[in-house]
N, C-alpha and C. Protein backbone atom coordinates (compact mmCIF):
# COMPACT_ATOMS: atom_id res chain seq x y z
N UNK A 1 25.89 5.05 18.78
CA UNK A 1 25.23 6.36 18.78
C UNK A 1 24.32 6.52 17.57
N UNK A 2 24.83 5.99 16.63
CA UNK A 2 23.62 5.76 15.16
C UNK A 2 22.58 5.44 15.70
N UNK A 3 22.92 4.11 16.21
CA UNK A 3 21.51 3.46 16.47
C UNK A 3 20.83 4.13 17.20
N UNK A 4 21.18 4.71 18.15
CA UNK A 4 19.91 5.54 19.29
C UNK A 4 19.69 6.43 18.47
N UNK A 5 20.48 7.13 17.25
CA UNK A 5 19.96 8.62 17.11
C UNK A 5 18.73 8.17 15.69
N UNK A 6 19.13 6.95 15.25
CA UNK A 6 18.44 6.38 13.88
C UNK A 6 16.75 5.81 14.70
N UNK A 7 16.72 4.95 15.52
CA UNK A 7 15.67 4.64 16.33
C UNK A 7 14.59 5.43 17.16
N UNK A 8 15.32 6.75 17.60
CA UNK A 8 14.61 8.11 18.12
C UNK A 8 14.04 8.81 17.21
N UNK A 9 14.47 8.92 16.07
CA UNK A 9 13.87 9.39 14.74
C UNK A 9 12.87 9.04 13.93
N UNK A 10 13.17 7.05 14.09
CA UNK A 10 12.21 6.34 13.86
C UNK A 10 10.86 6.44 14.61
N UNK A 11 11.25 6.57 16.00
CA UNK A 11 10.16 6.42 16.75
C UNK A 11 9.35 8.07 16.83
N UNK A 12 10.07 9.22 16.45
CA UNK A 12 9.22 9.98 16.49
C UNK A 12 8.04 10.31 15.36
N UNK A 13 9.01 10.20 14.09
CA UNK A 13 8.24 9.90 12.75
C UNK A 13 6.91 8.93 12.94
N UNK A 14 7.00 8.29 13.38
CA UNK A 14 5.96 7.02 13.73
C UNK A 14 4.72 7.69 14.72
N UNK A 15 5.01 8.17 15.90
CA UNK A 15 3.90 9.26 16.81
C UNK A 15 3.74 10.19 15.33
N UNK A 16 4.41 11.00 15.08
CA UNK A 16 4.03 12.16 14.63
C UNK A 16 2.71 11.82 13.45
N UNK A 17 3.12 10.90 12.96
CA UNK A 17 2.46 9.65 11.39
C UNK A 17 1.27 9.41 12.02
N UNK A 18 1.13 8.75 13.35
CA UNK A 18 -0.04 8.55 14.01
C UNK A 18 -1.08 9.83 14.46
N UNK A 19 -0.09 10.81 14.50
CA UNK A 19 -1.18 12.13 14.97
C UNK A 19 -1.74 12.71 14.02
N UNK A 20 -0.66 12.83 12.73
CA UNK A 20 -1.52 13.30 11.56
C UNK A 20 -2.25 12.86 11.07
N UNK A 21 -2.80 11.37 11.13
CA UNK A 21 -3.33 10.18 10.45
C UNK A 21 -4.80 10.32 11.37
N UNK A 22 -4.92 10.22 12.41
CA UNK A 22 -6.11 10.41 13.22
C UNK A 22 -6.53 11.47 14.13
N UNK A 23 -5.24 12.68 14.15
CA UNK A 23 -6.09 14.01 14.71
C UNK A 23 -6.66 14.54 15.90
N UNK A 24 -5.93 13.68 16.86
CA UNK A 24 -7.02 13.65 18.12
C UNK A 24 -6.75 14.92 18.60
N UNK A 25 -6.15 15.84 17.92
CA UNK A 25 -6.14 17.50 18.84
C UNK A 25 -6.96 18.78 17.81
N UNK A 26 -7.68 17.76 16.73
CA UNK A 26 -8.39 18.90 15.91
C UNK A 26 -9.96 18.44 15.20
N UNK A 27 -10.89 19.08 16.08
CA UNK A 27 -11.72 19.01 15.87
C UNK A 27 -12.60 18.57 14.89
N UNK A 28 -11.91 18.93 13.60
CA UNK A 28 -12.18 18.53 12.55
C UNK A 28 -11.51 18.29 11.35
N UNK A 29 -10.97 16.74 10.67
CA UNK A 29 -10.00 16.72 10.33
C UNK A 29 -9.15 17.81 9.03
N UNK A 30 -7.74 17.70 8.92
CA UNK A 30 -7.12 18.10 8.32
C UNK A 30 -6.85 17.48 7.20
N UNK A 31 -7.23 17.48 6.11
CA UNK A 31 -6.95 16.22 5.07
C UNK A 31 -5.61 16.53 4.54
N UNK A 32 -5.14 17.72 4.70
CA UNK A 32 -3.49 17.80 4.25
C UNK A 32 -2.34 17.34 5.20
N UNK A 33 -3.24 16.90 6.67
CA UNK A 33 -2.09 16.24 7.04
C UNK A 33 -2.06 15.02 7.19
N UNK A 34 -3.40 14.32 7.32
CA UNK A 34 -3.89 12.76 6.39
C UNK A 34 -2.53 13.04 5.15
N UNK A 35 -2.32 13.77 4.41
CA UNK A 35 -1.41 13.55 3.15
C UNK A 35 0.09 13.39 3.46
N UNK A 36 0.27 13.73 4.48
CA UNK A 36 1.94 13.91 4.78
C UNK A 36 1.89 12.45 6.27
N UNK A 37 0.61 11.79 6.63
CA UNK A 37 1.09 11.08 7.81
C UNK A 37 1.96 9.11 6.73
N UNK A 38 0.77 9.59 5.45
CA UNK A 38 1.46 8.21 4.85
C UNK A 38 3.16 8.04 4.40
N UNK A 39 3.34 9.31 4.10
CA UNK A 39 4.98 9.11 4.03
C UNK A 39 5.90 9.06 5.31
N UNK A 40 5.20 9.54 6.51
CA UNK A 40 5.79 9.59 7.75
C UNK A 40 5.74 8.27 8.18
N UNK A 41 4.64 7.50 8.38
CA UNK A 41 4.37 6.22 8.49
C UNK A 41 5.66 4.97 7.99
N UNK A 42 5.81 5.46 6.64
CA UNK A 42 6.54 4.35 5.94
C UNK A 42 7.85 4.59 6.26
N UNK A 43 8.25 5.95 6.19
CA UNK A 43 9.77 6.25 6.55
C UNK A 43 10.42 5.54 7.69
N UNK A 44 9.40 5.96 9.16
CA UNK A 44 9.56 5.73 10.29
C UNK A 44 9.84 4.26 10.10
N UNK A 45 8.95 3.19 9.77
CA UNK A 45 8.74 2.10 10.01
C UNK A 45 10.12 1.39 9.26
N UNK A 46 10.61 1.84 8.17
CA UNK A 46 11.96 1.30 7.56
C UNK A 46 12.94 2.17 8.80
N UNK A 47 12.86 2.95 9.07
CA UNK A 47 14.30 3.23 10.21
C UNK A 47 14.02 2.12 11.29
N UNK A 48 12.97 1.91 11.78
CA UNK A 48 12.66 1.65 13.10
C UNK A 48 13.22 -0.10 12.65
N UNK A 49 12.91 -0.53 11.67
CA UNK A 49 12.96 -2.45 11.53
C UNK A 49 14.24 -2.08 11.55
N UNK A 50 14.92 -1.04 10.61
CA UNK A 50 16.48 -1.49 10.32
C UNK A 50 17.65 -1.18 11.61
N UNK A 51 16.93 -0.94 12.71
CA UNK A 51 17.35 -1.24 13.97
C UNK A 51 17.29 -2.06 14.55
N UNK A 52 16.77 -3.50 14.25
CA UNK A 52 15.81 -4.27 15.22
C UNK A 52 16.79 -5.72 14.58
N UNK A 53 17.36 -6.43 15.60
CA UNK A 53 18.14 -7.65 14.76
C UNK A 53 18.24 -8.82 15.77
N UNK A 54 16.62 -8.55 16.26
CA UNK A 54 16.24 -9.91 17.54
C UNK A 54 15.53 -10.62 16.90
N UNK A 55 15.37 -12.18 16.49
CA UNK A 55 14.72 -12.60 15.83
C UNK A 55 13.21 -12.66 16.70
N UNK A 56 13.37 -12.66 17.93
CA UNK A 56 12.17 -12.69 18.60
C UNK A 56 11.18 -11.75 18.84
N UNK A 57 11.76 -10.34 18.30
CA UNK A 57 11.11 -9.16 17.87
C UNK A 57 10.57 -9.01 16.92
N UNK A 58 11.27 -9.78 15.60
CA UNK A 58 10.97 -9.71 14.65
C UNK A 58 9.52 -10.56 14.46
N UNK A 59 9.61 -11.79 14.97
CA UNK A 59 8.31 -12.63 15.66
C UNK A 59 7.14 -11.46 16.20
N UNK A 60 7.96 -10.54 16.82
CA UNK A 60 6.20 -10.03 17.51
C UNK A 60 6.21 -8.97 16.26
N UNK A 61 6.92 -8.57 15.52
CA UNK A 61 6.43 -7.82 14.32
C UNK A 61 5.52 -8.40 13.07
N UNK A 62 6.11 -9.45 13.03
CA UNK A 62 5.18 -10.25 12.58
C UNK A 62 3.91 -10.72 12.48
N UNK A 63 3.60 -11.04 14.01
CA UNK A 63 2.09 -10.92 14.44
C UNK A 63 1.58 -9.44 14.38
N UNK A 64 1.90 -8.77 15.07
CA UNK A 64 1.25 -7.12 14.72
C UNK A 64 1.03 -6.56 13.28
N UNK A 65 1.64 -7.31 12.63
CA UNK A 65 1.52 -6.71 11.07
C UNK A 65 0.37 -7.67 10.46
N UNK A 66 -0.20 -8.75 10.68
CA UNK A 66 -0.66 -9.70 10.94
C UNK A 66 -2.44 -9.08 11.31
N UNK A 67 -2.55 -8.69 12.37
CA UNK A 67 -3.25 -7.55 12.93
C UNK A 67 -3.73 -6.51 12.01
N UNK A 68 -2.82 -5.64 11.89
CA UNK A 68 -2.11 -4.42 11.22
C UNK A 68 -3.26 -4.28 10.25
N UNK A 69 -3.23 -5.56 8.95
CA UNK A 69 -4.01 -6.19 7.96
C UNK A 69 -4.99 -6.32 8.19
N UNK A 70 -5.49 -7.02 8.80
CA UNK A 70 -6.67 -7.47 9.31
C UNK A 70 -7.75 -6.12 9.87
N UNK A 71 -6.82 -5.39 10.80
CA UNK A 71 -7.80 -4.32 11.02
C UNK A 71 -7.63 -3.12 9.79
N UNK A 72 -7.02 -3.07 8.91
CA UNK A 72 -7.22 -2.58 8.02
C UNK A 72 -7.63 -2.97 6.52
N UNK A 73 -8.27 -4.38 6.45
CA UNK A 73 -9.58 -4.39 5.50
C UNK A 73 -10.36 -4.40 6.47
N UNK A 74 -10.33 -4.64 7.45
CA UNK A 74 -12.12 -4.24 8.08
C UNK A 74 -12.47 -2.83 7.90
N UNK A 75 -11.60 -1.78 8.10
CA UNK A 75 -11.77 -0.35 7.87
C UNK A 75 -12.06 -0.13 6.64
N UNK A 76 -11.45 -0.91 5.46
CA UNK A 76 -11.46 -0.48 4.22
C UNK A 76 -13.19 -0.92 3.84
N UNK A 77 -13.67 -1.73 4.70
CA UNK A 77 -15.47 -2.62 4.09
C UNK A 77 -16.10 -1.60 5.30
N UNK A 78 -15.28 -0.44 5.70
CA UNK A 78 -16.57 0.80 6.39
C UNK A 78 -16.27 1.25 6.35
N UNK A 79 -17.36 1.94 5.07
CA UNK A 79 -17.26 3.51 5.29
C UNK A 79 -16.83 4.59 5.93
N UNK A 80 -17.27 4.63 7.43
CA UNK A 80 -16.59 5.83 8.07
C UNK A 80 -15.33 5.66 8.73
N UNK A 81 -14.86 4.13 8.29
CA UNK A 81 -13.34 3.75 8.61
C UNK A 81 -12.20 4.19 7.67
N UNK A 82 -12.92 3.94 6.21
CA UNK A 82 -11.93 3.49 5.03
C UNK A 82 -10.75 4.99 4.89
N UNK A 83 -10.75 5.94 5.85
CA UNK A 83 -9.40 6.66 5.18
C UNK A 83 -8.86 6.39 5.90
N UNK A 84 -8.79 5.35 7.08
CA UNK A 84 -7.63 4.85 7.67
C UNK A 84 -7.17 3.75 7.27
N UNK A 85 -8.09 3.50 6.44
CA UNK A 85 -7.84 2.13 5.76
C UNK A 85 -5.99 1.65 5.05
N UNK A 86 -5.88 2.88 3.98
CA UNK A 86 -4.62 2.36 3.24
C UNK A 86 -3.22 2.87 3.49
N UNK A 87 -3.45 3.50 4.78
CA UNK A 87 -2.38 3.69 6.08
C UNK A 87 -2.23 2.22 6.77
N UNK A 88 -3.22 2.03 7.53
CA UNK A 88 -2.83 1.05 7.95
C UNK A 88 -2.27 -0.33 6.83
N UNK A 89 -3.12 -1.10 5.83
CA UNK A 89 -2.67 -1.06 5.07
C UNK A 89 -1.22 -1.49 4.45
N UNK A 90 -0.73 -0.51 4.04
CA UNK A 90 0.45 -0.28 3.42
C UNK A 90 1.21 -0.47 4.37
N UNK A 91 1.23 0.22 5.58
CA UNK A 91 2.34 -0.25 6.75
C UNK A 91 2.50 -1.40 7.60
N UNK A 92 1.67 -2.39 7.47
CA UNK A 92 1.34 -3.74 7.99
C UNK A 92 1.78 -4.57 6.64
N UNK A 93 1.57 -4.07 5.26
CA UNK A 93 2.21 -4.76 4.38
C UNK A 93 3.54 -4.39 4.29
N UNK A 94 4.13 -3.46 4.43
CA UNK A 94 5.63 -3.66 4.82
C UNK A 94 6.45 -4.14 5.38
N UNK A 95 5.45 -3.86 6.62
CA UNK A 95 6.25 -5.07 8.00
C UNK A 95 6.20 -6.37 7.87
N UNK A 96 5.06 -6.62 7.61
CA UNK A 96 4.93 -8.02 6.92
C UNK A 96 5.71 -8.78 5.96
N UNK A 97 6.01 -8.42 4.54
CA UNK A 97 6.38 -8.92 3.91
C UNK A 97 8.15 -8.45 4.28
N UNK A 98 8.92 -7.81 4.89
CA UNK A 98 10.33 -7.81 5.46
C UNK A 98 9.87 -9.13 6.74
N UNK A 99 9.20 -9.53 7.85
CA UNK A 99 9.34 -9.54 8.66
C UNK A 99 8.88 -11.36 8.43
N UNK A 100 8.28 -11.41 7.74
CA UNK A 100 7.11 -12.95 7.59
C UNK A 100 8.39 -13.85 7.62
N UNK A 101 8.29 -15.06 8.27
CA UNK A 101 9.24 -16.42 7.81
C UNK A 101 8.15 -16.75 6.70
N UNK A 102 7.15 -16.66 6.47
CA UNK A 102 6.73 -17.76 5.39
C UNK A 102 6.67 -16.75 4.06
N UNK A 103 7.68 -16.78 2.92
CA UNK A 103 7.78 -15.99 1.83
C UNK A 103 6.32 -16.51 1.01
N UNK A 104 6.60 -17.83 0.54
CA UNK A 104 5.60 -18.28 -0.38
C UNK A 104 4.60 -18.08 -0.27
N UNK A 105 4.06 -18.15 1.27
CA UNK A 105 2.47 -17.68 1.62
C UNK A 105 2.26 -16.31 0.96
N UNK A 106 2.96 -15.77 1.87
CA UNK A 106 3.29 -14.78 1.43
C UNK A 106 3.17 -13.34 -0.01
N UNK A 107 3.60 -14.08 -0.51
CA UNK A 107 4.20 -13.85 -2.18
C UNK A 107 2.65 -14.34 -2.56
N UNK A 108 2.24 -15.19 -2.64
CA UNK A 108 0.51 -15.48 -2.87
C UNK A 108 -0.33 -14.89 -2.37
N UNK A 109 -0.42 -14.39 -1.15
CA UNK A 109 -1.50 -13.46 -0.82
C UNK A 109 -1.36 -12.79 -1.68
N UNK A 110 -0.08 -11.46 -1.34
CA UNK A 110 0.60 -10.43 -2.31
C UNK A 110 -0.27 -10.03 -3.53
N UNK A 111 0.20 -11.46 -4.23
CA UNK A 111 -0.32 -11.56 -5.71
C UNK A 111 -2.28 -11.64 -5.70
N UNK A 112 -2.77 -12.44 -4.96
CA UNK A 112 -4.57 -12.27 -4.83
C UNK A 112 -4.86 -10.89 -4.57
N UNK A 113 -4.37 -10.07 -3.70
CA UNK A 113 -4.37 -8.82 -3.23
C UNK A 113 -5.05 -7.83 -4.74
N UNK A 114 -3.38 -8.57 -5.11
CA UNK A 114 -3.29 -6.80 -5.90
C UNK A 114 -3.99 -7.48 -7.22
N UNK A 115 -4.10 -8.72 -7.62
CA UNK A 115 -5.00 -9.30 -8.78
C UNK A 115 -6.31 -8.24 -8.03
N UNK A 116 -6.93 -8.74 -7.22
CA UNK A 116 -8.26 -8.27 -6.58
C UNK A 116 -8.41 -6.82 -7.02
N UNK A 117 -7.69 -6.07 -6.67
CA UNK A 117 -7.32 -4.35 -6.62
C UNK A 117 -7.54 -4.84 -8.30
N UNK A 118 -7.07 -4.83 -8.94
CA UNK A 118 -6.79 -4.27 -9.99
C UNK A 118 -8.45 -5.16 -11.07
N UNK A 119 -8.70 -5.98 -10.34
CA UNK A 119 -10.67 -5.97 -11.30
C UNK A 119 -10.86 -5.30 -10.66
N UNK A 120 -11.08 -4.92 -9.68
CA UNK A 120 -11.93 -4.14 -8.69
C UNK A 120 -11.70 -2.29 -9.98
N UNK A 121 -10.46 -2.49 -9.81
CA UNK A 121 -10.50 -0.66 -10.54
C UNK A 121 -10.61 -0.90 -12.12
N UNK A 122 -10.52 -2.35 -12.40
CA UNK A 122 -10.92 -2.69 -14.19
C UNK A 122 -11.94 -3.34 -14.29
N UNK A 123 -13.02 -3.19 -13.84
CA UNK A 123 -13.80 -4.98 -13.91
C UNK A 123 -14.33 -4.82 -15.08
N UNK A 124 -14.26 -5.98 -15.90
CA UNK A 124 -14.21 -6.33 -16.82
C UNK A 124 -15.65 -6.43 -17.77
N UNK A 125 -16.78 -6.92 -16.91
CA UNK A 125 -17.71 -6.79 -17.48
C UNK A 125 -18.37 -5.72 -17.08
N UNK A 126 -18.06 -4.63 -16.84
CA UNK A 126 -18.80 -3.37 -16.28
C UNK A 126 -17.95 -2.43 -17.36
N UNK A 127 -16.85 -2.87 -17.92
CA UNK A 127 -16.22 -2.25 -18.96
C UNK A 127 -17.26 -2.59 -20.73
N UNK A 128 -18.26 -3.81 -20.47
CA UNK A 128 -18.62 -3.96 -22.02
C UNK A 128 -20.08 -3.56 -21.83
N UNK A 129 -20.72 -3.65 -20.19
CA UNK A 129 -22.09 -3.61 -20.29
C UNK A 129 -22.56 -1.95 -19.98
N UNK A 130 -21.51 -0.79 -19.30
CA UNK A 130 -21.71 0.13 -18.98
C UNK A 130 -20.79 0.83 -19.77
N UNK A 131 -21.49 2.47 -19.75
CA UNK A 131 -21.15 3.34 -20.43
C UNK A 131 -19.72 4.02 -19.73
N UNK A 132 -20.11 4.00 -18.60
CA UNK A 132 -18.81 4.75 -17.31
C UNK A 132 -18.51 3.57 -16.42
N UNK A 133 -17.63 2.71 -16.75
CA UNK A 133 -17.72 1.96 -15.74
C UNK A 133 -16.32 2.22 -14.63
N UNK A 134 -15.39 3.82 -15.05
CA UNK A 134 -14.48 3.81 -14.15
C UNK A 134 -15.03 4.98 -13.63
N UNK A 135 -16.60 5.24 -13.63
CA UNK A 135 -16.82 6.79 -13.03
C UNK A 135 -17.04 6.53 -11.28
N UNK A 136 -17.21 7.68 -10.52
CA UNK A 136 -17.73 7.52 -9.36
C UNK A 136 -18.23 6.94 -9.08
N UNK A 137 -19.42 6.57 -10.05
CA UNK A 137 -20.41 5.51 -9.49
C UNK A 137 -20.05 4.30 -9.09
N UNK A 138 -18.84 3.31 -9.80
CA UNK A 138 -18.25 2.60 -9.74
C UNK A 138 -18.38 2.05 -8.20
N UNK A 139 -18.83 1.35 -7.34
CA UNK A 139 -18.52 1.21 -6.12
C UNK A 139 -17.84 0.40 -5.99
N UNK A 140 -16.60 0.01 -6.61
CA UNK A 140 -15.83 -1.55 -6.44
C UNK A 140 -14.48 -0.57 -6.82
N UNK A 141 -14.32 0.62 -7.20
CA UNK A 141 -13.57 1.54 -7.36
C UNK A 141 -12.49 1.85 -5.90
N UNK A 142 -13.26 2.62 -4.69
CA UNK A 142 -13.02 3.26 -3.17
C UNK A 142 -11.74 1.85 -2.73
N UNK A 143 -12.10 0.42 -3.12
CA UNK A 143 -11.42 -0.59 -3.17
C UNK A 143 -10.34 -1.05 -3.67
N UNK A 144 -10.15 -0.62 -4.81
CA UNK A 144 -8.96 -0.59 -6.12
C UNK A 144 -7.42 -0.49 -5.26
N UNK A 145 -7.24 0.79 -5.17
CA UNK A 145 -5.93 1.70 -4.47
C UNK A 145 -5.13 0.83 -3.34
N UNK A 146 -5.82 0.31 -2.29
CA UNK A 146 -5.06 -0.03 -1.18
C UNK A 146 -5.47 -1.39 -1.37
N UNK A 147 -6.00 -2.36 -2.10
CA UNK A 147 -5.84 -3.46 -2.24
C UNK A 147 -3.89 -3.81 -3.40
N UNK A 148 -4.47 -3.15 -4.46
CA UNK A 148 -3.57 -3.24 -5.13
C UNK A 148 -1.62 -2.83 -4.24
N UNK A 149 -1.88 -1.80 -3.66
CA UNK A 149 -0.50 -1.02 -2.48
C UNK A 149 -0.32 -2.08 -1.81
N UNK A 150 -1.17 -2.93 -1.17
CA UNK A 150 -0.86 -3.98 -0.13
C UNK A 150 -0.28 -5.11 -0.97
N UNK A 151 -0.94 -5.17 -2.09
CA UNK A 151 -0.82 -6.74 -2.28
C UNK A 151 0.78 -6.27 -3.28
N UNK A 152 1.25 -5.22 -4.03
CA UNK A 152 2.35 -4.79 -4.49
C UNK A 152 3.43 -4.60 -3.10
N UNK A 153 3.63 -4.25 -1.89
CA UNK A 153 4.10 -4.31 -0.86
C UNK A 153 4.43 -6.10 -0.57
N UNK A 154 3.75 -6.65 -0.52
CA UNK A 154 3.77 -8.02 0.11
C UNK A 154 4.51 -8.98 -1.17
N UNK A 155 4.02 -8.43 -2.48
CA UNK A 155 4.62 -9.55 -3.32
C UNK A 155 5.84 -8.86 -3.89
N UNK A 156 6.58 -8.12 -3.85
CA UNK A 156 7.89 -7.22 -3.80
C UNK A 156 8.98 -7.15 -3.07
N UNK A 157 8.69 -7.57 -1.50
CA UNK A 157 9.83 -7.64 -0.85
C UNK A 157 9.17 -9.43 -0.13
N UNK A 158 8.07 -10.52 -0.40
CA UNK A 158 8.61 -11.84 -0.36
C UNK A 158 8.79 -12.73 -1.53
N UNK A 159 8.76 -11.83 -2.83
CA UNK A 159 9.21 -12.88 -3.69
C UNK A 159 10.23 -13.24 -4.38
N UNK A 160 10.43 -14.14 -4.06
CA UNK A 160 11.91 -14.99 -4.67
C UNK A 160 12.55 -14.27 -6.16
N UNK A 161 11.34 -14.26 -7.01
CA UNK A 161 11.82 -13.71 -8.47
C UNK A 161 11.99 -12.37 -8.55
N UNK A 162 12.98 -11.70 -7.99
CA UNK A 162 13.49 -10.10 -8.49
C UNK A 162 13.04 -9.72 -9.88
N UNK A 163 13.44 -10.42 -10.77
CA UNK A 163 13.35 -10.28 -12.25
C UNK A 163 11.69 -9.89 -12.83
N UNK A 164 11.24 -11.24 -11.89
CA UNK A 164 9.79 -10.90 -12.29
C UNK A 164 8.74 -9.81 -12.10
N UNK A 165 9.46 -9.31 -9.85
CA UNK A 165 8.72 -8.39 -10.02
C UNK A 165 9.06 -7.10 -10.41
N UNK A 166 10.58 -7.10 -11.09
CA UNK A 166 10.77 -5.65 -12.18
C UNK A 166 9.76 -5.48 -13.01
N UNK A 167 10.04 -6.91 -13.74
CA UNK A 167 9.07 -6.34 -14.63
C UNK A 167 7.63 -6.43 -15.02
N UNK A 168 7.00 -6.69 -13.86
CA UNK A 168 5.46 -6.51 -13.31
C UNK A 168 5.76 -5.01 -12.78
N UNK A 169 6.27 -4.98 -12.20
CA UNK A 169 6.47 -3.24 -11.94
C UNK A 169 6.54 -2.26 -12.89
N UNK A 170 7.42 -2.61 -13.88
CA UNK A 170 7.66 -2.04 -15.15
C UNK A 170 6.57 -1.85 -15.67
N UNK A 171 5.88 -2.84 -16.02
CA UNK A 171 4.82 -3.10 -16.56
C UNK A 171 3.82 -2.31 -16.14
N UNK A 172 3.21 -2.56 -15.08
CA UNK A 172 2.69 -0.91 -14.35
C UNK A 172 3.21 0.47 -14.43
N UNK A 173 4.47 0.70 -14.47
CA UNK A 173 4.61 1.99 -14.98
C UNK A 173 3.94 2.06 -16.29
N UNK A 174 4.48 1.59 -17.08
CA UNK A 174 4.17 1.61 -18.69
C UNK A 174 2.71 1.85 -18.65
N UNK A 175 1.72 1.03 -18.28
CA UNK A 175 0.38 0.84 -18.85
C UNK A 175 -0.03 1.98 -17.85
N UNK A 176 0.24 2.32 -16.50
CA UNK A 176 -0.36 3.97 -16.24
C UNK A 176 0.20 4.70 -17.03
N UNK A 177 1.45 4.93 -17.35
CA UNK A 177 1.44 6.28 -18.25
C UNK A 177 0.80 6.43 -19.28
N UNK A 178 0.36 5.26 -20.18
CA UNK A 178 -0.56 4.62 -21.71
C UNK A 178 -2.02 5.19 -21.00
N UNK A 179 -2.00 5.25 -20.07
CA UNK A 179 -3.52 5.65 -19.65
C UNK A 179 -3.78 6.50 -18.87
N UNK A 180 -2.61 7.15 -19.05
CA UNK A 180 -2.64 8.72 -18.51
C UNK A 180 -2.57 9.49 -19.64
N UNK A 181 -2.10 9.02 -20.68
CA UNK A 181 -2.25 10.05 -21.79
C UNK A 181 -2.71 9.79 -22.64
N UNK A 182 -3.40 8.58 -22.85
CA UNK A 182 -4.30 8.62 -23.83
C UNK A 182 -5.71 9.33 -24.29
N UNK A 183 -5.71 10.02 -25.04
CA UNK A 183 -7.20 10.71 -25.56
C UNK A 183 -8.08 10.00 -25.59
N UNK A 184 -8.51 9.38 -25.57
CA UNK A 184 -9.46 8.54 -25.99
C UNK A 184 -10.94 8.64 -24.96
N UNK A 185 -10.42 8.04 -23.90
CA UNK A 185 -11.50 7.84 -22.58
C UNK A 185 -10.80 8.67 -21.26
N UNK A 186 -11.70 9.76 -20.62
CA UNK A 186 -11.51 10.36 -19.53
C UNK A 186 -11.34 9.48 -18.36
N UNK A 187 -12.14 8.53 -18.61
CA UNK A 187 -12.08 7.45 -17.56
C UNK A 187 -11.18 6.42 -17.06
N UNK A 188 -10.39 6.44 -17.84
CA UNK A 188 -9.05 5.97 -17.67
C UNK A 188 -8.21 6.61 -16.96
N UNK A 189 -8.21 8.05 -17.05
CA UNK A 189 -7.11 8.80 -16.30
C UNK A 189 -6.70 8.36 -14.77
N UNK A 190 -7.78 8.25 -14.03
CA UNK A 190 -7.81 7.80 -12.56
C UNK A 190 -7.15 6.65 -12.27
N UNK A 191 -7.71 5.93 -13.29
CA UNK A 191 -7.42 4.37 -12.73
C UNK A 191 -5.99 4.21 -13.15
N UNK A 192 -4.90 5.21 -14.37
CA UNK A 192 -4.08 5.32 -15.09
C UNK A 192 -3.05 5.82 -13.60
N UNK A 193 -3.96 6.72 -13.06
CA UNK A 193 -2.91 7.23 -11.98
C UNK A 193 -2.73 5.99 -10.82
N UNK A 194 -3.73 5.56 -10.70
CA UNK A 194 -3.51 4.61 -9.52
C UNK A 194 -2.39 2.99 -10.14
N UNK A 195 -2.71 2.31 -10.89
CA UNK A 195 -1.97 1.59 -11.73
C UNK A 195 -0.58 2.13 -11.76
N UNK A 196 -0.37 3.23 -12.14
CA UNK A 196 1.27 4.23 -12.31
C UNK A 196 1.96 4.25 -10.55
N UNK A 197 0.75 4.75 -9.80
CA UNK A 197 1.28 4.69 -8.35
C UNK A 197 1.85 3.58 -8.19
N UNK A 198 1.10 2.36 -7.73
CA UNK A 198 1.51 1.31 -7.81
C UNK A 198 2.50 0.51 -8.25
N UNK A 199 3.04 0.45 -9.36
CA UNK A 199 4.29 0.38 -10.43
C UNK A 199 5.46 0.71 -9.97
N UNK A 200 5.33 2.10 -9.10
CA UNK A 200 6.30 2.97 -8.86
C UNK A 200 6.90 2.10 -7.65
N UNK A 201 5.58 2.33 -6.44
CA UNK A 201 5.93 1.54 -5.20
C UNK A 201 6.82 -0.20 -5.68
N UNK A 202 6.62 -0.85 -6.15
CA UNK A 202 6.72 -1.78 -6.50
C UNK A 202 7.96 -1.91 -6.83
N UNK A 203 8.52 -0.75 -7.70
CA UNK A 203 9.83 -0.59 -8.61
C UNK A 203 10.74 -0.60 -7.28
N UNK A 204 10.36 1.02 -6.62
CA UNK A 204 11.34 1.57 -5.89
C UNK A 204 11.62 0.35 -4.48
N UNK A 205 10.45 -0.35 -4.40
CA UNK A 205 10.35 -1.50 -3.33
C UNK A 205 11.70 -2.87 -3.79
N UNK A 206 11.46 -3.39 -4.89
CA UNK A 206 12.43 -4.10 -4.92
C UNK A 206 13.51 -4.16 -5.67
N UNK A 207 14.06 -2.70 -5.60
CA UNK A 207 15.33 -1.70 -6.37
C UNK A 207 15.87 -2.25 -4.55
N UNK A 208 15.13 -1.75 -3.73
CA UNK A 208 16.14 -1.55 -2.52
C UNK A 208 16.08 -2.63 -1.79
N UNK A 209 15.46 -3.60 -2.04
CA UNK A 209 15.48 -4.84 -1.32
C UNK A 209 17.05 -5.43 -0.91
C-alpha cells in the first residue's frame, strides 16, 4: 500500500511540475509557478525511482535521462528555450547519475560540466581585461547556473569519493558565502549566490546518497 500511495504521489508531483514548468492553460506565463515546478520536478522524480527495482526500467531511465540532457543544452544555446533549460537539466541529471551503469563516465562528464559552469560565471580573462566582467553584459553568464547544477548532480551521486565530494561541496558553500559578503565588488554577489546554490545541492546530494 506504500508503494501505490508513494508512486501516485510521485506521479502526480511530476504532471503537476510539468504544468507549472510550461503552462499550457495560461496565456501568458506565470514565472512564480516556473518557481515552485523545479522543486516539484525533483521531489516527484526521487519518490517515483525509489519505487522502481526492475533493472530493465532502470535501463529505459537511463536512456531518457540521456535525452533528458541532450534536449536540455539544446534549450539552454536558445534563447527562447533556455527557461526550460535548467528544469530539464537538473532532472535528467538526477536520473542519470542514480540510474547510469557507467559511474566513471559519468563522474567525468559531471566534473567538465560544472568546471565549464563555473569559467563561464568566472572567466578569467574577462576578470583582468574588463571593468564588469560579472555584469549583465556578461553573455557566458545566462550559462553559468545549470551547467554548474548538472554537472554538481552527476558528479555527487556517481562518484566513488564521498569524501571528496564533501568537500568540493564544502568548498562551495564557503567561497559563496566569502562572496556574498564581501564589500568589496557588487559583482560578485550573483555569481556568490549561484556558487552557494550549488554547494548546497551538492552537500545535501551526497549527505543522502
Amino acid at each position: 500500500m506504500k508503494f501505490s500511495r508513494l508512486s501516485f504521489s510521485g506521479l502526480v508531483l511530476f504532471v503537476v511540475g510539468w504544468v507549472f514548468l510550461f503552462q499550457p492553460l495560461f496565456q501568458s506565463p506565470i514565472i512564480l509557478l516556473r518557481g515552485f515546478a523545479f522543486p516539484c520536478l525533483i521531489v516527484s522524480v526521487l519518490m517515483l525511482i525509489s519505487c522502481i527495482d526492475s533493472p530493465l526500467v532502470f535501463r529505459f531511465i537511463f536512456g531518457m535521462s540521456i535525452v533528458g540532457i541532450t534536449a536540455g543544452l539544446v534549450c539552454l544555446f536558445l534563447p527562447t528555450q533556455r527557461t526550460y533549460s535548467i528544469h530539464l537539466l537538473a532532472v535528467s541529471a538526477l536520473t542519470l547519475g542514480i540510474s547510469t551503469p557507467f559511474r566513471r563516465i559519468t563522474t567525468a562528464l559531471g566534473a567538465i560540466l560544472s568546471a565549464t559552469g563555473l569559467v563561464f560565471l568566472l572567466p578569467l580573462p574577462l576578470l583582468i581585461y574588463q571593468s564588469e566582467p560579472l555584469a549583465r553584459s556578461n553573455q557566458l553568464r545566462p550559462f553559468a547556473l545549470p551547467l554548474i547544477l548538472t554537472g554538481f548532480f552527476l558528479f555527487s551521486l556517481s562518484s566513488s569519493r564521498k569524501i571528496l565530494v564533501e568537500r568540493l561541496a564544502l568548498g562551495g558553500i564557503a567561497s559563496g558565502l566569502i562572496f556574498l559578503c564581501q564589500p568589496f565588488w557588487e559583482g560578485f554577489y550573483q555569481a556568490g549566490f549561484q556558487i552557494l546554490l550549488s554547494g548546497l545541492v551538492g552537500f545535501i546530494t551526497i549527505s543522502h546518497r
